[in-house]
N, C-alpha and C. Protein backbone atom coordinates (compact mmCIF):
# COMPACT_ATOMS: atom_id res chain seq x y z
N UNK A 1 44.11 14.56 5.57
CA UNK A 1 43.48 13.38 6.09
C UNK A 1 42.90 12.58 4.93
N UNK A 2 43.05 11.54 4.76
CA UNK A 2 42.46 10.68 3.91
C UNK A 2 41.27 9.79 4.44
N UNK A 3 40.61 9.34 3.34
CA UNK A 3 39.55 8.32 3.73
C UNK A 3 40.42 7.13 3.81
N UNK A 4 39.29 6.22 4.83
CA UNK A 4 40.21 5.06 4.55
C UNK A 4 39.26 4.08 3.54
N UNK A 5 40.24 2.88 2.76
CA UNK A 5 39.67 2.58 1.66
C UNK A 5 38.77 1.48 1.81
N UNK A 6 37.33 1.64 1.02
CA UNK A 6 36.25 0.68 0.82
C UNK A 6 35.14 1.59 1.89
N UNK A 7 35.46 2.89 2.59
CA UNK A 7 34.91 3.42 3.53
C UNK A 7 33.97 5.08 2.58
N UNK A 8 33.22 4.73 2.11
CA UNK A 8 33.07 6.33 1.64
C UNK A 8 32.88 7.13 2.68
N UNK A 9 32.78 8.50 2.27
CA UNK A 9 32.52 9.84 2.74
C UNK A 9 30.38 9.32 2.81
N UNK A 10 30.52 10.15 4.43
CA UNK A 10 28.95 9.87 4.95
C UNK A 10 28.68 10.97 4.45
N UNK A 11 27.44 11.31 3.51
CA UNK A 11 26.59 12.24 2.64
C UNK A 11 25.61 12.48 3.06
N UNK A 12 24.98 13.03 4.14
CA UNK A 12 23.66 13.34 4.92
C UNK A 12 22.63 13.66 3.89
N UNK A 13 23.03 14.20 2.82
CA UNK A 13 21.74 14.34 1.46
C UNK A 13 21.52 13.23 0.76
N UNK A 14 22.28 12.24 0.86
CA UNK A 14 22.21 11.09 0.59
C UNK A 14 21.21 9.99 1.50
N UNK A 15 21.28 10.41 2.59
CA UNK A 15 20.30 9.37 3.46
C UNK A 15 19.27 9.58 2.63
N UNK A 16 18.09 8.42 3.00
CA UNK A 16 16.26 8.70 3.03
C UNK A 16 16.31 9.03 4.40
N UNK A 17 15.22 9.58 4.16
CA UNK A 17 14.25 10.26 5.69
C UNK A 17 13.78 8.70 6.56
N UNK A 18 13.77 8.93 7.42
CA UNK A 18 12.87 7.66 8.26
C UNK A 18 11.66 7.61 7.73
N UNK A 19 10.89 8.20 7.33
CA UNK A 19 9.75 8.01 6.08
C UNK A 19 10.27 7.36 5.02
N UNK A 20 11.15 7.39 4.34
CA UNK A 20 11.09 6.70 3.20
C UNK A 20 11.86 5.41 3.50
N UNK A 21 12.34 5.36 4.40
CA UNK A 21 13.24 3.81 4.88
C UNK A 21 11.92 2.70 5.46
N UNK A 22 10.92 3.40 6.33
CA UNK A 22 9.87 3.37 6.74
C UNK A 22 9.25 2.32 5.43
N UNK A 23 9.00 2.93 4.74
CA UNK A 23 8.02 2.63 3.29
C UNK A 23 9.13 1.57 2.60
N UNK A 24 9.98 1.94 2.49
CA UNK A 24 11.26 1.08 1.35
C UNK A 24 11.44 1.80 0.23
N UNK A 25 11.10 3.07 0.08
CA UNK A 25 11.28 3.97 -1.27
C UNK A 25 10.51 5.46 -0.98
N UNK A 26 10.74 5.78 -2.21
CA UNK A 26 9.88 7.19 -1.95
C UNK A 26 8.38 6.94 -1.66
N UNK A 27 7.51 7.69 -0.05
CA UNK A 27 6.31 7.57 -0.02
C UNK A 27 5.13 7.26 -1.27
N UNK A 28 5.45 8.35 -1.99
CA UNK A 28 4.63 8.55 -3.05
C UNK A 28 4.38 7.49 -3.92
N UNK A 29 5.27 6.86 -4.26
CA UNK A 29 5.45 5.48 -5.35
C UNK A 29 5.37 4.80 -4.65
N UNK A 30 5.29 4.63 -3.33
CA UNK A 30 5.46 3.02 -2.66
C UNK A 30 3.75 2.92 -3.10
N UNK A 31 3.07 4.01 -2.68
CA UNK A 31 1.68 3.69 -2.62
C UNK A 31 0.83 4.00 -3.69
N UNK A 32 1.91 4.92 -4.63
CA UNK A 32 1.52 4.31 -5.98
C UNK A 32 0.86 2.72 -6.22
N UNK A 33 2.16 2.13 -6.10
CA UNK A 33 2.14 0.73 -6.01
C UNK A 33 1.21 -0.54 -5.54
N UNK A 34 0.80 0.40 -4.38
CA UNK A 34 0.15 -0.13 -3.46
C UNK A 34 -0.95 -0.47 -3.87
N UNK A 35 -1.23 0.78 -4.10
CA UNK A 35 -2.88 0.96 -4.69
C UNK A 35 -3.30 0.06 -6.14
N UNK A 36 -2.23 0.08 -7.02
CA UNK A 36 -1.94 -0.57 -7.90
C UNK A 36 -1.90 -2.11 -7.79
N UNK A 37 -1.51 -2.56 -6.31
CA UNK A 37 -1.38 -3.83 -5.86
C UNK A 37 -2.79 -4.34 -5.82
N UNK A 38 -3.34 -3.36 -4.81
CA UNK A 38 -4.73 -3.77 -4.46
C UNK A 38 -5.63 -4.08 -4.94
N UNK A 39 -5.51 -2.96 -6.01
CA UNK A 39 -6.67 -3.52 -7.40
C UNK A 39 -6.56 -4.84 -7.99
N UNK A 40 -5.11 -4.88 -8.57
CA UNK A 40 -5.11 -6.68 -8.65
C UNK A 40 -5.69 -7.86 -7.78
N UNK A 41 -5.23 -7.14 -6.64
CA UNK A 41 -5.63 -8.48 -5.72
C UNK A 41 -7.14 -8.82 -5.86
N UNK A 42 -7.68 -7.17 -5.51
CA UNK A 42 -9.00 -7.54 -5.38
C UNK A 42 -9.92 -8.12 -6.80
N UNK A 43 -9.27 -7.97 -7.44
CA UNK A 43 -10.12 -8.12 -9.00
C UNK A 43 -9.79 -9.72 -9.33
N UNK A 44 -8.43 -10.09 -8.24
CA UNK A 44 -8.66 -12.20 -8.15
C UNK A 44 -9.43 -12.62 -7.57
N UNK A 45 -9.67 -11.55 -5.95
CA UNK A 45 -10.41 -12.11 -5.09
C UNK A 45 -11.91 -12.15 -5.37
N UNK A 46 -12.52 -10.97 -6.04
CA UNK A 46 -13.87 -10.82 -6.76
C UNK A 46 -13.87 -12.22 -7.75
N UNK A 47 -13.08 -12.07 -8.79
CA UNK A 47 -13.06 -13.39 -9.29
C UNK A 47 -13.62 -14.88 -8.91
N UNK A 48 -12.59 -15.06 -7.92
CA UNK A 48 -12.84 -16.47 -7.13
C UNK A 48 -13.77 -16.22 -5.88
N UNK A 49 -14.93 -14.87 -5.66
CA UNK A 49 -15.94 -14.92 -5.22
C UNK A 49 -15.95 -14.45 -3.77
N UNK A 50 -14.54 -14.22 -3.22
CA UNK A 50 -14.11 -13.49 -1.84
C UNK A 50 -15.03 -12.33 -1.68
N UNK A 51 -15.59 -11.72 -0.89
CA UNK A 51 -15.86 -10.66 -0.79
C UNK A 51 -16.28 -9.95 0.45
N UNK A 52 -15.28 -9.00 1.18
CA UNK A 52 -15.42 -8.85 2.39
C UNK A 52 -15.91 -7.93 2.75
N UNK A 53 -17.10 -7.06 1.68
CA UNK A 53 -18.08 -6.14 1.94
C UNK A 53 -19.49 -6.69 3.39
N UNK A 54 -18.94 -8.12 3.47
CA UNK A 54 -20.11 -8.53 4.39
C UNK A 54 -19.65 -7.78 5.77
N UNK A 55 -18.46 -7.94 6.05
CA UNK A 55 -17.69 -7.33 7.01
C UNK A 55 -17.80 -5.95 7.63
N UNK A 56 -17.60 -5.31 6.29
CA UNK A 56 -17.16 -3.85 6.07
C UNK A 56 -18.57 -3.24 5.89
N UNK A 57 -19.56 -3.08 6.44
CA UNK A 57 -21.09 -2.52 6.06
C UNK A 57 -21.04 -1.29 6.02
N UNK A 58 -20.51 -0.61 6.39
CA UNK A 58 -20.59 1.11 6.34
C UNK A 58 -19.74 1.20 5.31
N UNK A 59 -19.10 0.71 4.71
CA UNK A 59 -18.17 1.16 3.34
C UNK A 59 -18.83 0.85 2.18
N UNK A 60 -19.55 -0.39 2.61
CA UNK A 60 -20.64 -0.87 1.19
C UNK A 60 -21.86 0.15 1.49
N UNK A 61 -22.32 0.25 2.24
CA UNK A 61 -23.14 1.19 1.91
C UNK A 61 -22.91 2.89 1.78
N UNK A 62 -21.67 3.49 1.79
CA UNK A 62 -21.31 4.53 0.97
C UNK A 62 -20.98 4.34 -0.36
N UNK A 63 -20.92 2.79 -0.78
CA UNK A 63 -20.31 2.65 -1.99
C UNK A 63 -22.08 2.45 -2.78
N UNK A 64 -22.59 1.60 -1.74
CA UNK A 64 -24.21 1.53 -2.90
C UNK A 64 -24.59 3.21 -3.08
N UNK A 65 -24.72 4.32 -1.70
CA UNK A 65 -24.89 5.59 -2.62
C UNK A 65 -24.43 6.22 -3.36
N UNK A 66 -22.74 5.85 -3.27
CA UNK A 66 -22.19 6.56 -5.02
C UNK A 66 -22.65 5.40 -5.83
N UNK A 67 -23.04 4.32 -5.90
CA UNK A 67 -23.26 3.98 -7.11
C UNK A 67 -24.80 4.10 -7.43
N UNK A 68 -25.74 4.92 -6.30
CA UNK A 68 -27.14 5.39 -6.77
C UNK A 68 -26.90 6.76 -7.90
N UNK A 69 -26.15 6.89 -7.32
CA UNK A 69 -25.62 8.73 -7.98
C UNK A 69 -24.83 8.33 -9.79
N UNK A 70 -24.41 7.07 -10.16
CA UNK A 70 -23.84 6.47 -11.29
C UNK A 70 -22.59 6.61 -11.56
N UNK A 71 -22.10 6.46 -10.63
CA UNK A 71 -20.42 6.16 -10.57
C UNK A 71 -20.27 4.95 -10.83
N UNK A 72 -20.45 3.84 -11.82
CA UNK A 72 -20.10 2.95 -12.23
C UNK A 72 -18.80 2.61 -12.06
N UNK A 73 -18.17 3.46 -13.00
CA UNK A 73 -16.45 3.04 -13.58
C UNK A 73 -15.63 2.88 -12.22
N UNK A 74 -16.16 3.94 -11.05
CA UNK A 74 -15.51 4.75 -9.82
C UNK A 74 -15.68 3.48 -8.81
N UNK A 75 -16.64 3.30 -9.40
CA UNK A 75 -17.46 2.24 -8.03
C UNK A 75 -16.40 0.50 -7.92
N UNK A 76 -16.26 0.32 -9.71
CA UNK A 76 -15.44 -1.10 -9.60
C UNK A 76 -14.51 -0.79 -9.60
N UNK A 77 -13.45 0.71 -9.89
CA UNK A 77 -12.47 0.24 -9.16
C UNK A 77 -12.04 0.40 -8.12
N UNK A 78 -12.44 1.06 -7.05
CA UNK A 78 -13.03 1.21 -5.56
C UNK A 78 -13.31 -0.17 -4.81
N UNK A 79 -13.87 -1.07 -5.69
CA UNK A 79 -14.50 -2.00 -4.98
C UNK A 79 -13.27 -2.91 -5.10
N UNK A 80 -12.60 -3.20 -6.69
CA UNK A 80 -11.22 -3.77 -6.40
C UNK A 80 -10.39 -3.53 -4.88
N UNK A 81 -9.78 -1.91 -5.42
CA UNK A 81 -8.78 -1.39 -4.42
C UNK A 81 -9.36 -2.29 -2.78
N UNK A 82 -10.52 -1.54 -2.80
CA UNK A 82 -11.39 -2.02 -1.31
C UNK A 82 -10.79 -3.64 -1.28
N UNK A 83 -11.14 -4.01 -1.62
CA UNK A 83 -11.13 -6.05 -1.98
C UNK A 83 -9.79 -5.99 -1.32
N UNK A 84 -8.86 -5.84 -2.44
CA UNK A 84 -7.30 -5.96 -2.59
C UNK A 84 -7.14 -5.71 -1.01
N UNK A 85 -7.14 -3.92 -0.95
CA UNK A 85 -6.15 -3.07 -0.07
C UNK A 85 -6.29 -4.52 1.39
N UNK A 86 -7.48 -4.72 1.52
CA UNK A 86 -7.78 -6.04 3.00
C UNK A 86 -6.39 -6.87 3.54
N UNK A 87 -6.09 -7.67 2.12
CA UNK A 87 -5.09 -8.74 2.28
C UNK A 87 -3.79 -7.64 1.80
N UNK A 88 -3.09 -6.50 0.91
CA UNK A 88 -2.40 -5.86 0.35
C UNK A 88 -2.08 -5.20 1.82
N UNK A 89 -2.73 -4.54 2.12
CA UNK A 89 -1.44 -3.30 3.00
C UNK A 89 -1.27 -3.96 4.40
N UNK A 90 -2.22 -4.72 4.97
CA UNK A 90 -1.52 -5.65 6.55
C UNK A 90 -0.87 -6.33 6.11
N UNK A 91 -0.75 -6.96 4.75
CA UNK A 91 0.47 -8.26 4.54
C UNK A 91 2.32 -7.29 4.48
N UNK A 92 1.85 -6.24 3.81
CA UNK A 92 3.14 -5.45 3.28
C UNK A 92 3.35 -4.70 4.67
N UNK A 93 2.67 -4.22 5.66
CA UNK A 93 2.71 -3.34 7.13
C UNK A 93 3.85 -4.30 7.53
N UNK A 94 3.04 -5.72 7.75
CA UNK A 94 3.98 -6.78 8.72
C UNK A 94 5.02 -6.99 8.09
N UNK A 95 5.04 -7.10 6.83
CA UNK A 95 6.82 -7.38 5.94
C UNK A 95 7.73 -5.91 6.48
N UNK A 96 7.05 -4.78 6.29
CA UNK A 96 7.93 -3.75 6.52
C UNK A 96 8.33 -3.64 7.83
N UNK A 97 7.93 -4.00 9.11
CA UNK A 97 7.83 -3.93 10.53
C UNK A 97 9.06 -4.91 10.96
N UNK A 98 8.68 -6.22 9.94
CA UNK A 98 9.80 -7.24 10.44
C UNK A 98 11.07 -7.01 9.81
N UNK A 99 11.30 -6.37 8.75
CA UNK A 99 12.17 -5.72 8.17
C UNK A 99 13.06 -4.64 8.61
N UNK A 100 12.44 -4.22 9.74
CA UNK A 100 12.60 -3.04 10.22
C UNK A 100 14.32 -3.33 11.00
N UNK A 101 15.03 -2.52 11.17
CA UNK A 101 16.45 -2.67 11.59
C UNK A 101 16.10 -2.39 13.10
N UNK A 102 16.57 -3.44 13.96
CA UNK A 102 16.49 -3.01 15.71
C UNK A 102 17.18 -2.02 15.28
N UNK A 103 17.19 -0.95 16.64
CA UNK A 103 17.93 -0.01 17.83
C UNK A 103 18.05 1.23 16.85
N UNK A 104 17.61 1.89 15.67
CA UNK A 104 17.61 2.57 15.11
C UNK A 104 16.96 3.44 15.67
């Protein structure tokens, strides 16, 4: 039996998992990324004075007691990620959702 041509052989070790089709890559690095995203964002949005700790009161105030305790370094980039992740992971949720292939 032959293949027919322009048709490869289906490789089941070859698929991604619905997790990683899910994400668009391997879990691990997508949110590598992510996190990596967030910090940027948030370190524009701190910048230009955004800040949606007014919102979020129970997160700022676990963040003022690690920073009673002197987590400085921990604290800004926490407070980035925090900033960022707001506008970063619902903007990328809805890209991946609409992306998503019907009837699968």
């Amino acid at each position: 039996m032959t293949i027919p041509p322009g048709r490869p052989m289906a490789d089941p070790a070859n698929h991604p998992s619905a997790l990683a089709r899910f994400f668009g890559g391997r879990p691990s690095s997508v949110i590598f990324k992510l996190i990596l995203l967030s910090i940027l964002v948030g370190f524009i949005l701190k910048v230009l004075g955004l800040d949606p700790f007014n919102i979020i009161r129970s997160i700022r105030e676990l963040l003022d007691y690690i920073w009673n305790m002197g987590f400085d370094a921990v604290i800004t980039i926490g407070r980035y990620f925090l900033l960022g992740a707001v506008l970063v992971i619902p903007i990328w949720l809805i890209i991946r959702l609409v992306r998503t292939p019907r009837g699968q």
